[in-house]
Protein backbone atom coordinates (compact mmCIF):
# COMPACT_ATOMS: atom_id res chain seq x y z
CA UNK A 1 128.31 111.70 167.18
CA UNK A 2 129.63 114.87 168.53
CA UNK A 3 128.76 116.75 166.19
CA UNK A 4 126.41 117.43 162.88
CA UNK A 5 127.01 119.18 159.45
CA UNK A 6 123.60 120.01 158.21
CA UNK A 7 123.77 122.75 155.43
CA UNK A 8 125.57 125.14 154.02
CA UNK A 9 125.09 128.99 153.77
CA UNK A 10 126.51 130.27 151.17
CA UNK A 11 127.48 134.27 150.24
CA UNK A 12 128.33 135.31 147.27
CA UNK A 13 129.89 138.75 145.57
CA UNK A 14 126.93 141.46 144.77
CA UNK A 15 125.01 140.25 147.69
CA UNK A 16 124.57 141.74 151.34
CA UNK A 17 127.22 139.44 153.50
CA UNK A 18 125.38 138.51 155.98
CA UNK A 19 121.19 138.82 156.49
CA UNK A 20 120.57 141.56 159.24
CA UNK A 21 116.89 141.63 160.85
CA UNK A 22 114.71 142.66 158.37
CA UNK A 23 112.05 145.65 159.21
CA UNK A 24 109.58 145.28 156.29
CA UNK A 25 106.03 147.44 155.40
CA UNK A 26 104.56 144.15 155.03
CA UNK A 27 101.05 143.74 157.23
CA UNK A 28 101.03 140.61 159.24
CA UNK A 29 97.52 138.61 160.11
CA UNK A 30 96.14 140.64 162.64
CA UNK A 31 99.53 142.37 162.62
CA UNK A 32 101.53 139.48 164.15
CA UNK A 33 104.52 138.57 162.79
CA UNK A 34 105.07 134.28 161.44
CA UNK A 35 106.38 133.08 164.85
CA UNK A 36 103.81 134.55 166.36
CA UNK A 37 101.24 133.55 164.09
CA UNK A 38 102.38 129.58 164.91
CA UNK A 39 102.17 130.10 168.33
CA UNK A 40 98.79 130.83 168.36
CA UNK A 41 98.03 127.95 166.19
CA UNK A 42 99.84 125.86 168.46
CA UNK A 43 97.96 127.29 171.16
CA UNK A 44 94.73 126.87 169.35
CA UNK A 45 95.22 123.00 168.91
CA UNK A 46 96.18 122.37 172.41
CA UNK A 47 92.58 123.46 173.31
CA UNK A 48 90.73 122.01 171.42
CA UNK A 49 88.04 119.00 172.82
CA UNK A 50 88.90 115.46 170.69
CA UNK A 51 87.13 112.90 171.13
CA UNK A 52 88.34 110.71 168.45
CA UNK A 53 91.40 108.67 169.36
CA UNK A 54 92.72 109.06 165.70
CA UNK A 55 92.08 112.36 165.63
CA UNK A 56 94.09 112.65 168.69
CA UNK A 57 96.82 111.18 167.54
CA UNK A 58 97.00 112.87 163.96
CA UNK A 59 97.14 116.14 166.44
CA UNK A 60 99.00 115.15 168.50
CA UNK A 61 101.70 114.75 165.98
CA UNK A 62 100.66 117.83 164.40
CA UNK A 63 101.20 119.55 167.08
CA UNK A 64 104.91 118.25 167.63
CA UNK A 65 105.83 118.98 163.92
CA UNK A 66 104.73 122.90 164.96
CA UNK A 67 106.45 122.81 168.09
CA UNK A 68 109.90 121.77 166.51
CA UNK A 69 109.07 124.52 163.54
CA UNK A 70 109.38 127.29 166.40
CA UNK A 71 112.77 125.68 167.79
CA UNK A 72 114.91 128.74 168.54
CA UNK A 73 117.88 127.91 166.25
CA UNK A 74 115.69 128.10 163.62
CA UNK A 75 114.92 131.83 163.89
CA UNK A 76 116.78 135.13 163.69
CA UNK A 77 114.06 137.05 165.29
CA UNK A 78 109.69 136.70 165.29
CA UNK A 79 109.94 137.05 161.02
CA UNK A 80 112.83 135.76 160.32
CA UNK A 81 114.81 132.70 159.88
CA UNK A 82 118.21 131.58 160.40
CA UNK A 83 119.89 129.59 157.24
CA UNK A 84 118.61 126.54 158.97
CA UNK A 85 114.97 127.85 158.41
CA UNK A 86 114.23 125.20 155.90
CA UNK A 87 113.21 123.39 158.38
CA UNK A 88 110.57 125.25 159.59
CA UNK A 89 108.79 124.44 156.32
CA UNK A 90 109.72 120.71 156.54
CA UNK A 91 107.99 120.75 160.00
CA UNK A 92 104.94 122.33 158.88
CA UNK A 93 104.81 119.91 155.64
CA UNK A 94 104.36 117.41 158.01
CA UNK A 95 101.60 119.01 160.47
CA UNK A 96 99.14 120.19 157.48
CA UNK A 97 99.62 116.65 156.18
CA UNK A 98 98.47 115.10 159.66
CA UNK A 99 95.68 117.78 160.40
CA UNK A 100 94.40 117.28 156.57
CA UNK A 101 93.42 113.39 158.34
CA UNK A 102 91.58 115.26 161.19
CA UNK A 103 87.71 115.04 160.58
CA UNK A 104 85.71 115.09 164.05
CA UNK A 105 86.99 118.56 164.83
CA UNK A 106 87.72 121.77 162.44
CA UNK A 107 91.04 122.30 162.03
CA UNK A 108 90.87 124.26 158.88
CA UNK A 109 91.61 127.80 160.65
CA UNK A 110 94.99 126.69 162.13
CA UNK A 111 96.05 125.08 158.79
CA UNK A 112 95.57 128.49 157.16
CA UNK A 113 97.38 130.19 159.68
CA UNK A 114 100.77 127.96 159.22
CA UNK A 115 100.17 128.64 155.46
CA UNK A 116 99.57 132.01 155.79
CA UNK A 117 102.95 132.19 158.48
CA UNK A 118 105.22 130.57 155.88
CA UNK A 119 104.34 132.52 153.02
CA UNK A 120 104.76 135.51 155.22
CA UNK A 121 108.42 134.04 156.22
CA UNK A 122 108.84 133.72 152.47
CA UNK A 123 107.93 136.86 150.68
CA UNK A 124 109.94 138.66 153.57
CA UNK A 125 113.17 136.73 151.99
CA UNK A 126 111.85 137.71 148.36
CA UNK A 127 111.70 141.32 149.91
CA UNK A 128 115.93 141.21 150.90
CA UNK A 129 116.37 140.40 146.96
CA UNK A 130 117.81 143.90 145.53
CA UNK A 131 115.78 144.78 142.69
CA UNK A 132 117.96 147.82 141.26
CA UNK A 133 120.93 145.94 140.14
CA UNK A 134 122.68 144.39 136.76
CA UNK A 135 123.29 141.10 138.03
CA UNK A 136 121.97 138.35 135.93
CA UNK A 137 121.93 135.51 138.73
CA UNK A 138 120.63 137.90 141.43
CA UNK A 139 117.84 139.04 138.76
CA UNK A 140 116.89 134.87 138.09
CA UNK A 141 116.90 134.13 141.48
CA UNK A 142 113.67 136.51 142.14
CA UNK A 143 112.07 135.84 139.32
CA UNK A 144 112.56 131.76 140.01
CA UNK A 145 111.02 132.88 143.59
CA UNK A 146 108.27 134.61 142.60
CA UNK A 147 107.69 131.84 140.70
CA UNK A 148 107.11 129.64 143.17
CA UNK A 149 105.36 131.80 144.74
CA UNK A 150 102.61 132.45 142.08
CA UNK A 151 102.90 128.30 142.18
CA UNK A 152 102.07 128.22 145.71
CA UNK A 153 99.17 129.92 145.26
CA UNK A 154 97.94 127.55 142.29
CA UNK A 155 98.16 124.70 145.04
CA UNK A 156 96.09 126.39 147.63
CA UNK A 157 93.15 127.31 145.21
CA UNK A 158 93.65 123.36 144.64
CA UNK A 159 93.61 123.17 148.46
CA UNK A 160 96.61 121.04 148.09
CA UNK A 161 98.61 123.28 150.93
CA UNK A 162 101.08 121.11 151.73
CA UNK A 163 102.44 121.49 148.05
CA UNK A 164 102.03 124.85 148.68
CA UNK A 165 104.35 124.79 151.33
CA UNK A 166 107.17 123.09 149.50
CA UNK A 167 106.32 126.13 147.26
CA UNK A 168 106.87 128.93 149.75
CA UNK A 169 110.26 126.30 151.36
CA UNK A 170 111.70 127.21 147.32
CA UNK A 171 110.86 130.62 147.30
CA UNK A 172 112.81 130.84 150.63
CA UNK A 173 115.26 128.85 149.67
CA UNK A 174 116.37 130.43 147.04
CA UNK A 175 115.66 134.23 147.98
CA UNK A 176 117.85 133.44 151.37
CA UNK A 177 121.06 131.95 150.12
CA UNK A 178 121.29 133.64 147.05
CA UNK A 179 121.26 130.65 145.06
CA UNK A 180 118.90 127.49 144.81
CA UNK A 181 121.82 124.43 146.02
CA UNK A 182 121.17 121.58 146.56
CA UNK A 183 122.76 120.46 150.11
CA UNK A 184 123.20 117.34 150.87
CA UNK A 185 122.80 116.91 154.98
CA UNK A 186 124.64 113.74 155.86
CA UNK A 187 127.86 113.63 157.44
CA UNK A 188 129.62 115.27 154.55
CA UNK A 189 128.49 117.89 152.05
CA UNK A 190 129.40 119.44 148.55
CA UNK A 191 128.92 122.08 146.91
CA UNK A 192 128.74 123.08 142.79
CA UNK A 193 128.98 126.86 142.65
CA UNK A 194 129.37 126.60 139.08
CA UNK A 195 126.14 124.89 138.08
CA UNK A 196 128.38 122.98 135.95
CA UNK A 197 127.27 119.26 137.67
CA UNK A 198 131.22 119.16 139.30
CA UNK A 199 131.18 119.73 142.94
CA UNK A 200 133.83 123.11 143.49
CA UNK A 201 133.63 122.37 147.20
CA UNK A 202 133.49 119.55 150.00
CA UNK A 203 133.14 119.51 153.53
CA UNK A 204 133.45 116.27 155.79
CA UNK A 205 133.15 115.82 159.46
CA UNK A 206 135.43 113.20 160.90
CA UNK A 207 133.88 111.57 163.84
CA UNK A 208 136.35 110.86 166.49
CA UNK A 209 133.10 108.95 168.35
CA UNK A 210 135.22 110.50 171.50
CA UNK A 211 133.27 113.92 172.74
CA UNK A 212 136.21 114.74 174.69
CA UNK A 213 138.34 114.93 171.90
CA UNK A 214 137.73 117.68 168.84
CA UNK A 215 135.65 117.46 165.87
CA UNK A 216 137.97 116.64 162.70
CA UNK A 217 136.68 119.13 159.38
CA UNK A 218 138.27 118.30 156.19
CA UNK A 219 138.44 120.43 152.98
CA UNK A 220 138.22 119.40 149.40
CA UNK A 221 138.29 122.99 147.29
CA UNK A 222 138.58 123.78 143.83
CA UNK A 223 141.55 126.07 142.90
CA UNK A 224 138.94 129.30 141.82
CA UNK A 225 137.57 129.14 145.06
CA UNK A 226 140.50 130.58 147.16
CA UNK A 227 142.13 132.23 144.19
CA UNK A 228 144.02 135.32 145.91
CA UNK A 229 143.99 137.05 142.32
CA UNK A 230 139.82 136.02 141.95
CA UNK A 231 139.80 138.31 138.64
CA UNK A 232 142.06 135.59 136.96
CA UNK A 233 140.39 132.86 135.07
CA UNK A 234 139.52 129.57 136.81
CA UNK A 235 142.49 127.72 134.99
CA UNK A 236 145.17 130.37 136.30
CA UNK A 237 144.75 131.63 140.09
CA UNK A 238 144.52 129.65 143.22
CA UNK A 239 146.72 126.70 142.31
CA UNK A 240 150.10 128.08 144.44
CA UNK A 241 150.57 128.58 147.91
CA UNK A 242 150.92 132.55 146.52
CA UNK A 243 147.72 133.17 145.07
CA UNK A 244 145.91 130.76 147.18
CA UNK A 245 143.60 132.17 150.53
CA UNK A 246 141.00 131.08 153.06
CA UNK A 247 140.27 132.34 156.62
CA UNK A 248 138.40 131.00 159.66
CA UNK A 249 135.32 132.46 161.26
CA UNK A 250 132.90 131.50 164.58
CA UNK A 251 129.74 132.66 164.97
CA UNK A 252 126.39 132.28 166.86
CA UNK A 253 123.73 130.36 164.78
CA UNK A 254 122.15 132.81 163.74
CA UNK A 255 124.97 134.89 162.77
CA UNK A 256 124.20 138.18 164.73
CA UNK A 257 127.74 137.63 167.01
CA UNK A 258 131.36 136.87 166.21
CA UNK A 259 133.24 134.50 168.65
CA UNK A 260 136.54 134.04 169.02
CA UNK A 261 136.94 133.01 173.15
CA UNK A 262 137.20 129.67 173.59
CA UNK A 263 137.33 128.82 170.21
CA UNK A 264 140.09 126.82 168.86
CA UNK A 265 141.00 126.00 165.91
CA UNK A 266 144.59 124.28 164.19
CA UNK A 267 145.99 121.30 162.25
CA UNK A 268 149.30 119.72 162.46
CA UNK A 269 151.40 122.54 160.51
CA UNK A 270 149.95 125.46 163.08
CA UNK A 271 151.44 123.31 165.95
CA UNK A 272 154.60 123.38 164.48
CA UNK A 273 156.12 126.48 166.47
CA UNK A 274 158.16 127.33 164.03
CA UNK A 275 155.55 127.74 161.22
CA UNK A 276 153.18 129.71 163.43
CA UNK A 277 153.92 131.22 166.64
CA UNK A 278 150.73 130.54 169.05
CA UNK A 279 150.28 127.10 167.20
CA UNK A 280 146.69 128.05 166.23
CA UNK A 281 144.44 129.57 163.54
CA UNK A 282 143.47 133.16 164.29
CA UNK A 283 139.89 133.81 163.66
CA UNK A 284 138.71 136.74 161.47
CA UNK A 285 136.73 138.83 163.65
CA UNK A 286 134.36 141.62 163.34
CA UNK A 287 132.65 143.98 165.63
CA UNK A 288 129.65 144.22 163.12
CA UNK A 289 127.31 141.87 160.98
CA UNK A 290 128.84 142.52 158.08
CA UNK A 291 132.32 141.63 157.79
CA UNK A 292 135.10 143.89 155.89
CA UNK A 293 136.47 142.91 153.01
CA UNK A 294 138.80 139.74 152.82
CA UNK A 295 141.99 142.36 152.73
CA UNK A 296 141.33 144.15 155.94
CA UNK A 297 140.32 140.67 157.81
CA UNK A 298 142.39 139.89 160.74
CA UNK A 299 143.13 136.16 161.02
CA UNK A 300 145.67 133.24 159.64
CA UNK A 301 145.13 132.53 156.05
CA UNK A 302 145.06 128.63 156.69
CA UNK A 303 146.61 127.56 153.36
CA UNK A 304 150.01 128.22 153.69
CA UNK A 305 153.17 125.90 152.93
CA UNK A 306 156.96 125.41 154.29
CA UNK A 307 159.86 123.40 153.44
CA UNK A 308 158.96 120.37 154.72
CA UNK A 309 155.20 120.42 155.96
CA UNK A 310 152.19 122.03 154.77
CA UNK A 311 149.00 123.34 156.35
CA UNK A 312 146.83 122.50 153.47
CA UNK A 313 148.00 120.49 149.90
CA UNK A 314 147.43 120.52 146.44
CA UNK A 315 146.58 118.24 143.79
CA UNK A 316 146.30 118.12 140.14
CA UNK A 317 143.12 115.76 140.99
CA UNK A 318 140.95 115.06 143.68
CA UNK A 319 138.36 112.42 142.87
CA UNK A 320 135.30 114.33 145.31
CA UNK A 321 135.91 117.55 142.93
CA UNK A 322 135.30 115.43 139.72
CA UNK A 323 138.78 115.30 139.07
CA UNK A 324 138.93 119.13 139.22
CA UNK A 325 142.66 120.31 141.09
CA UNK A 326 142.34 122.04 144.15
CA UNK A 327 143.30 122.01 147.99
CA UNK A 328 143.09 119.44 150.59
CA UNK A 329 143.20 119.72 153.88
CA UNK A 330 141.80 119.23 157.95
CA UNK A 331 141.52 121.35 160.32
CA UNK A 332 140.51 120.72 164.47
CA UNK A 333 138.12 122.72 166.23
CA UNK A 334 137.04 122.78 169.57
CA UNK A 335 134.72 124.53 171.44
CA UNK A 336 132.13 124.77 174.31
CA UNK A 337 128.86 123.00 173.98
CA UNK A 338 126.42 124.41 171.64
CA UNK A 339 125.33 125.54 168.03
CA UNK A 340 127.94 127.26 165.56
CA UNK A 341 128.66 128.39 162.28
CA UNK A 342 131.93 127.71 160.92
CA UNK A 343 132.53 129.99 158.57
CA UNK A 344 134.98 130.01 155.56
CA UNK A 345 136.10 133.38 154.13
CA UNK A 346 137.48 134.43 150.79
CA UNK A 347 138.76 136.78 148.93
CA UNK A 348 135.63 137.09 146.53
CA UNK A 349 136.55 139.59 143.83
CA UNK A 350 135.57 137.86 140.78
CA UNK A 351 133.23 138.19 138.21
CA UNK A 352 132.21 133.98 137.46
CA UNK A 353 131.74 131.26 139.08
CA UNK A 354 133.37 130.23 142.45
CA UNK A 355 135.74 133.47 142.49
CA UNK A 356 132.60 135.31 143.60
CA UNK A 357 132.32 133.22 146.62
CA UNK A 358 132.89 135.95 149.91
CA UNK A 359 131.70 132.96 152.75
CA UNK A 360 130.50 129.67 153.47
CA UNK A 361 129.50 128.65 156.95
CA UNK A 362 128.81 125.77 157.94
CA UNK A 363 126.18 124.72 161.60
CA UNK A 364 127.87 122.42 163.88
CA UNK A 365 126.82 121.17 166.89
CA UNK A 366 129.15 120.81 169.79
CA UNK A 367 126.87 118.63 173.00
């Protein structure tokens, strides 16, 4: 496959835009920060003396499991992670669980030290929560982290650390995107911004199986979503080709750089010369982290309609959004080998539900 959905990241109004590095007053173990921290425990396995061919093994793969927690496109910087950090504590799951087998040799200093690294990694999210603000779900969401933090804890006094972990992964989780979702990381994903068990939002890659040719992304999104007017209620804006509104976005994993050379992106109504007139979706771009609001955005809005063809269509029902109406569309994007976000932007001015949605993105890999 040429290419791999894996998560979303998703942004919504009353939050910071986009994660910047994070400078905290936090004291690291022997003032290292996480990454830093797993190093050295990886370093600290690889010289140790074994002479127990199980032991060897259940190190060996311990040692693996660390090794693809400290990939790069994993983390924005030594104590930070990218939206793709989950993985990191998926990785390390697995290593305590395999050095926890390991009884010839002591291994109990470097399992504390990938404990003590993730809860680091995770109290420096719970740290980026604002704690002087009104907002109900912003308010939840740290007290559901701490939570799990205070949880973690309860697991490690058990000296059950790999439930710990899972622990700190939620507390992550949930202080990084802003909202504990469920993702679902096959070839297609949804979404249910309303917590209302109806997915609002669905993403699917269409393999082409051809790597020359581009990587097919298709849309299914609930009317609120890209309501133009987001202060109407969910049964009012976002159902015309007036009041509905979505831009395009590249970026570098882990979000620090907007791209827009070599990046190309269109569907069948762009290439019609006569409904646009370089036959292409213009990116939003920003010079910054933090992009302007949806207004001052350069770039196409990409649901538009004519007399005969249209970029994107609606429908009263589409069966992926629980029957919910919304837009449907595909769009073509090609690009240079590597890792992306794809980001979706809105105009994010509401007070509920999906009309506080500002940006999705979503990782692809081009080979």
């Amino acid at each position: 496959m040429n290419s791999v959905l894996s998560a979303f990241t998703v942004v919504a109004l009353g939050s910071i835009l986009f994660a910047s590095s994070f400078s905290s007053q936090m004291t690291f173990a022997d003032d290292l920060p996480p990454r830093v921290i797993k190093q050295n425990a990886l370093a600290e396995l690889e010289s140790l003396e074994v002479d127990n061919k199980k032991d060897q093994k259940r190190i060996e793969k311990a040692k693996k499991e660390i090794e693809k927690s400290l990939e790069d496109k994993l983390w924005d910087d030594d104590s930070s992670l990218t939206f793709l950090g989950k993985k990191v504590f998926s990785h390390e799951k697995k290593a305590i669980q395999e050095l926890d087998k390991v009884k010839s040799v002591n291994v109990s200093g470097v399992m504390n030290s990938l404990v003590s690294a993730d809860m680091i990694l995770a109290q420096l999210a719970i740290d980026k929560i604002p704690t002087d603000t009104d907002d109900k779900k912003i308010n939840k969401n740290l007290k559901k982290a701490i939570k799990e933090m205070k949880n973690a804890q309860k697991n490690i006094d058990k000296n059950k650390l790999d439930k710990a972990i899972d622990n700190y992964k939620k507390a992550w989780k949930i202080a990084f995107m802003g909202e504990d979702i469920d993702v679902i990381e096959i070839d297609s994903a949804s979404l249910d911004y309303s917590n209302d068990g109806i997915t609002d939002y669905y993403v699917q890659l269409e393999y082409t199986g051809d790597t020359m040719k581009p990587t097919i992304i298709g849309y299914k999104i609930q009317d609120e979503c890209v309501d133009l007017g987001p202060k109407d209620p969910s049964n009012v804006g976002g159902d015309t080709y007036d009041d509905a509104a979505m831009k395009i976005g590249v970026s570098t994993i882990s979000k620090s750089e907007w791209l827009i050379d070599d990046m190309v992106v269109w569907n069948d109504w762009f290439k019609k010369k006569n409904n646009d007139d370089n036959k292409t979706v213009d990116l939003v771009y920003s010079p910054v982290r933090k992009l302007p609001h949806f207004e001052e955005l350069g770039g196409d809005n990409v649901i538009q309609g004519g007399k005969k063809k249209f970029s994107f269509e609606h429908s009263a029902s589409i069966s992926q959004l629980g029957g919910q109406s919304g837009w449907d569309g595909s769009l073509y994007f090609n690009a240079p080998s590597g890792d992306y976000l794809l980001w979706t932007v809105h105009p994010a001015g509401g007070i509920d539900e999906c009309d506080r949605l500002a940006a999705l993105g979503i990782p692809i890999t081009i080979p």
